[in-house]
N, C-alpha and C. Protein backbone atom coordinates (compact mmCIF):
# COMPACT_ATOMS: atom_id res chain seq x y z
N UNK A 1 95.34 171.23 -84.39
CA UNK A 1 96.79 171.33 -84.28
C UNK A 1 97.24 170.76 -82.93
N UNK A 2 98.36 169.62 -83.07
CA UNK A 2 98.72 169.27 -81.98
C UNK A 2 99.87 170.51 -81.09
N UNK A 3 99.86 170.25 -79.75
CA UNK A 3 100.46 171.08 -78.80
C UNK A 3 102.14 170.50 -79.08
N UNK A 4 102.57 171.42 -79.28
CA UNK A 4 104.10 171.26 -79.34
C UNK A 4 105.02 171.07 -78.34
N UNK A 5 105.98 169.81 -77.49
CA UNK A 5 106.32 170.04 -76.23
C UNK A 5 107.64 169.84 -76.37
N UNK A 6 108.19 170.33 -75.67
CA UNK A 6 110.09 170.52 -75.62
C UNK A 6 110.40 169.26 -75.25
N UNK A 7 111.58 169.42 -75.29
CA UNK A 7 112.79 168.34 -74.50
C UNK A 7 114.07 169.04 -73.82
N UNK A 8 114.15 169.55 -72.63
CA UNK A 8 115.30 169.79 -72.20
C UNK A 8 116.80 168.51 -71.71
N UNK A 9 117.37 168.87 -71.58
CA UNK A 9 118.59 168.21 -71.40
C UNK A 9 119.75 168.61 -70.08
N UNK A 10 119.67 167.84 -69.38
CA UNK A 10 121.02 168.43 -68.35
C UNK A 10 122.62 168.01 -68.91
N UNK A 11 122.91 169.10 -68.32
CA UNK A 11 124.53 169.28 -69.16
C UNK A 11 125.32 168.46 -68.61
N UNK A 12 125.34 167.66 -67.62
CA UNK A 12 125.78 167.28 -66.54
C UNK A 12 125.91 165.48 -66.61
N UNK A 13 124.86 165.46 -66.87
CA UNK A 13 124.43 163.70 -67.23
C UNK A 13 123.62 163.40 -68.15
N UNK A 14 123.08 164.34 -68.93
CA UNK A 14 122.26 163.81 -70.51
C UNK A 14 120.93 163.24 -70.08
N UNK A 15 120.19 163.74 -68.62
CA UNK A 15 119.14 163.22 -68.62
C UNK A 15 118.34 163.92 -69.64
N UNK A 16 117.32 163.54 -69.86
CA UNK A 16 116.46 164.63 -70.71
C UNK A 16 115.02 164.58 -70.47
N UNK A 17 114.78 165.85 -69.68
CA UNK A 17 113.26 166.06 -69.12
C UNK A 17 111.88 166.21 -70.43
N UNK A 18 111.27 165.24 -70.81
CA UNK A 18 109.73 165.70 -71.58
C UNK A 18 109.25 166.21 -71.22
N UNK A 19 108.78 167.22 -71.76
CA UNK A 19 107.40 168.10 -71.27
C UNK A 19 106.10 166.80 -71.32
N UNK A 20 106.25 166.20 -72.47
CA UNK A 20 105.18 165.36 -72.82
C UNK A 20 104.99 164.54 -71.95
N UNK A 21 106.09 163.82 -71.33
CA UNK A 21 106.14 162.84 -70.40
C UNK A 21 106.12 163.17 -68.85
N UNK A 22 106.56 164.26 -68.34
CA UNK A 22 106.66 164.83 -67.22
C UNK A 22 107.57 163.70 -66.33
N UNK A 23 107.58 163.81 -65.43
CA UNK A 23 108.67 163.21 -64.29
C UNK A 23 107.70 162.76 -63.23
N UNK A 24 106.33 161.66 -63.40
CA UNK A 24 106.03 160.79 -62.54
C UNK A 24 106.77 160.78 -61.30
N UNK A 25 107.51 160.15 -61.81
CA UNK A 25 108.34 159.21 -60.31
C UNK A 25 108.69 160.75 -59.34
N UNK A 26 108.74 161.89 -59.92
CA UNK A 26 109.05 163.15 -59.04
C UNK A 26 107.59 164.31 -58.48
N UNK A 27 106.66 163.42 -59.42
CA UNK A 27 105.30 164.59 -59.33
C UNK A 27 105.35 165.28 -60.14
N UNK A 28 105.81 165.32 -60.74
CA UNK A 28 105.59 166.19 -62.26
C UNK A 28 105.06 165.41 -63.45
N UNK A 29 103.60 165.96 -63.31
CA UNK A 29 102.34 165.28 -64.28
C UNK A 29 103.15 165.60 -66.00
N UNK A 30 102.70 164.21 -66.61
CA UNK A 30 103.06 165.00 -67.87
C UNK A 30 102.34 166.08 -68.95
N UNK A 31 102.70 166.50 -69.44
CA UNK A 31 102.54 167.70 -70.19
C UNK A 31 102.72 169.09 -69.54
N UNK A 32 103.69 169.16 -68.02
CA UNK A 32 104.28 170.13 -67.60
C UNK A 32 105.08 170.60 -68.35
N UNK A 33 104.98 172.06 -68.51
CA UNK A 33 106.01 172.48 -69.40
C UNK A 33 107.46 172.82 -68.68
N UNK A 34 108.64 172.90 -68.84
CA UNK A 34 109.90 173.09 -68.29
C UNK A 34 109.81 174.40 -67.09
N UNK A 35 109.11 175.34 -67.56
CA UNK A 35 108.91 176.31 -66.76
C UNK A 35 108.62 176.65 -65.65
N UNK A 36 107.47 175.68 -65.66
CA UNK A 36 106.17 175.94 -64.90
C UNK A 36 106.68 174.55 -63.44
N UNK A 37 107.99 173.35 -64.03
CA UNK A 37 108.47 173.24 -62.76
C UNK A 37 108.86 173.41 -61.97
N UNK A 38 108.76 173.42 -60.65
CA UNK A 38 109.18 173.77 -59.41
C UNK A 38 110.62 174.39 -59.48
N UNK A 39 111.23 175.52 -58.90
CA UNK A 39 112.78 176.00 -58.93
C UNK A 39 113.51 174.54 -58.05
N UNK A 40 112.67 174.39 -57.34
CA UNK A 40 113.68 173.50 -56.11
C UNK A 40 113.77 171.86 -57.10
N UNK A 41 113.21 171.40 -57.79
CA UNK A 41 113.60 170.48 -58.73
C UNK A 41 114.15 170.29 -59.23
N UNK A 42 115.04 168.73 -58.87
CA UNK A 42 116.67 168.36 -59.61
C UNK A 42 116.23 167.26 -60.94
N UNK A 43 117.52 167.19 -61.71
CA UNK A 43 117.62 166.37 -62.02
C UNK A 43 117.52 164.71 -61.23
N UNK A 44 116.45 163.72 -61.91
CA UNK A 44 116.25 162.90 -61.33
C UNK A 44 117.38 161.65 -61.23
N UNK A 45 118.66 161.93 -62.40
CA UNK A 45 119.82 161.15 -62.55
C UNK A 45 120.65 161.43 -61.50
N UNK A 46 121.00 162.90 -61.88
CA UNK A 46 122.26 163.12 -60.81
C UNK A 46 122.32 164.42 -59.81
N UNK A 47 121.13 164.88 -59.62
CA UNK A 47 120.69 165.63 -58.62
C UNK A 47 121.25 167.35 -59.44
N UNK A 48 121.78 167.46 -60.36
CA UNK A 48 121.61 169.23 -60.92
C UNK A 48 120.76 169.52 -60.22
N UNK A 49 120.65 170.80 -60.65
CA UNK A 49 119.65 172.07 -60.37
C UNK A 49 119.21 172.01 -61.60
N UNK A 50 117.84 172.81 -61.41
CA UNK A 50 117.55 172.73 -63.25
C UNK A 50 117.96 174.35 -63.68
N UNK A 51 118.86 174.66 -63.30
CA UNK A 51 119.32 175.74 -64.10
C UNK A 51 120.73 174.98 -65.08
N UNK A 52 120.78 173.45 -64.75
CA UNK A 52 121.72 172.53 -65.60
C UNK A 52 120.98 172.29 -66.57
N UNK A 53 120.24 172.43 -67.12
CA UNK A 53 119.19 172.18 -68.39
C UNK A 53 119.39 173.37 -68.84
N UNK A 54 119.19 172.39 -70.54
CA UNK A 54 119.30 173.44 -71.73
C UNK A 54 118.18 172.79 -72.73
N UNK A 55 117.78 173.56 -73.83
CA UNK A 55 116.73 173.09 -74.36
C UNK A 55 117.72 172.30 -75.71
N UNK A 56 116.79 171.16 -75.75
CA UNK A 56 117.56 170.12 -76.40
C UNK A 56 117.18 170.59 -78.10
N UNK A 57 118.27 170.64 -78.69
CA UNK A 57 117.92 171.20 -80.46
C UNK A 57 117.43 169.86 -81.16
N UNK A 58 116.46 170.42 -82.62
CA UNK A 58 115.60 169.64 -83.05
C UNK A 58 116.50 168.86 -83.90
């Protein structure tokens, strides 16, 4: 069974963080899950907080 990974979304600018993909360009290896990133980590578009993320519906 494959591992199931989210997609969050910032409300703000529609970036949308992969778990699958993680955020390279920020240090965030992929297959980080949303959680488990850092509190102090923004959005890489327009600098949110990630309390601007919402989990993106299927």
């Amino acid at each position: 069974m494959t591992e199931k990974y989210l997609i969050y979304r910032c409300v703000i600018c529609n970036y949308e963080y992969d778990e699958e993909k993680g955020d390279m360009d920020n240090g965030i290896e992929p297959g980080t899950r949303f959680k488990d990133i850092p509190d102090d980590w923004t959005c890489p578009q327009c600098g949110a907080d990630k309390d601007c993320f919402e989990l993106k519906k299927e």
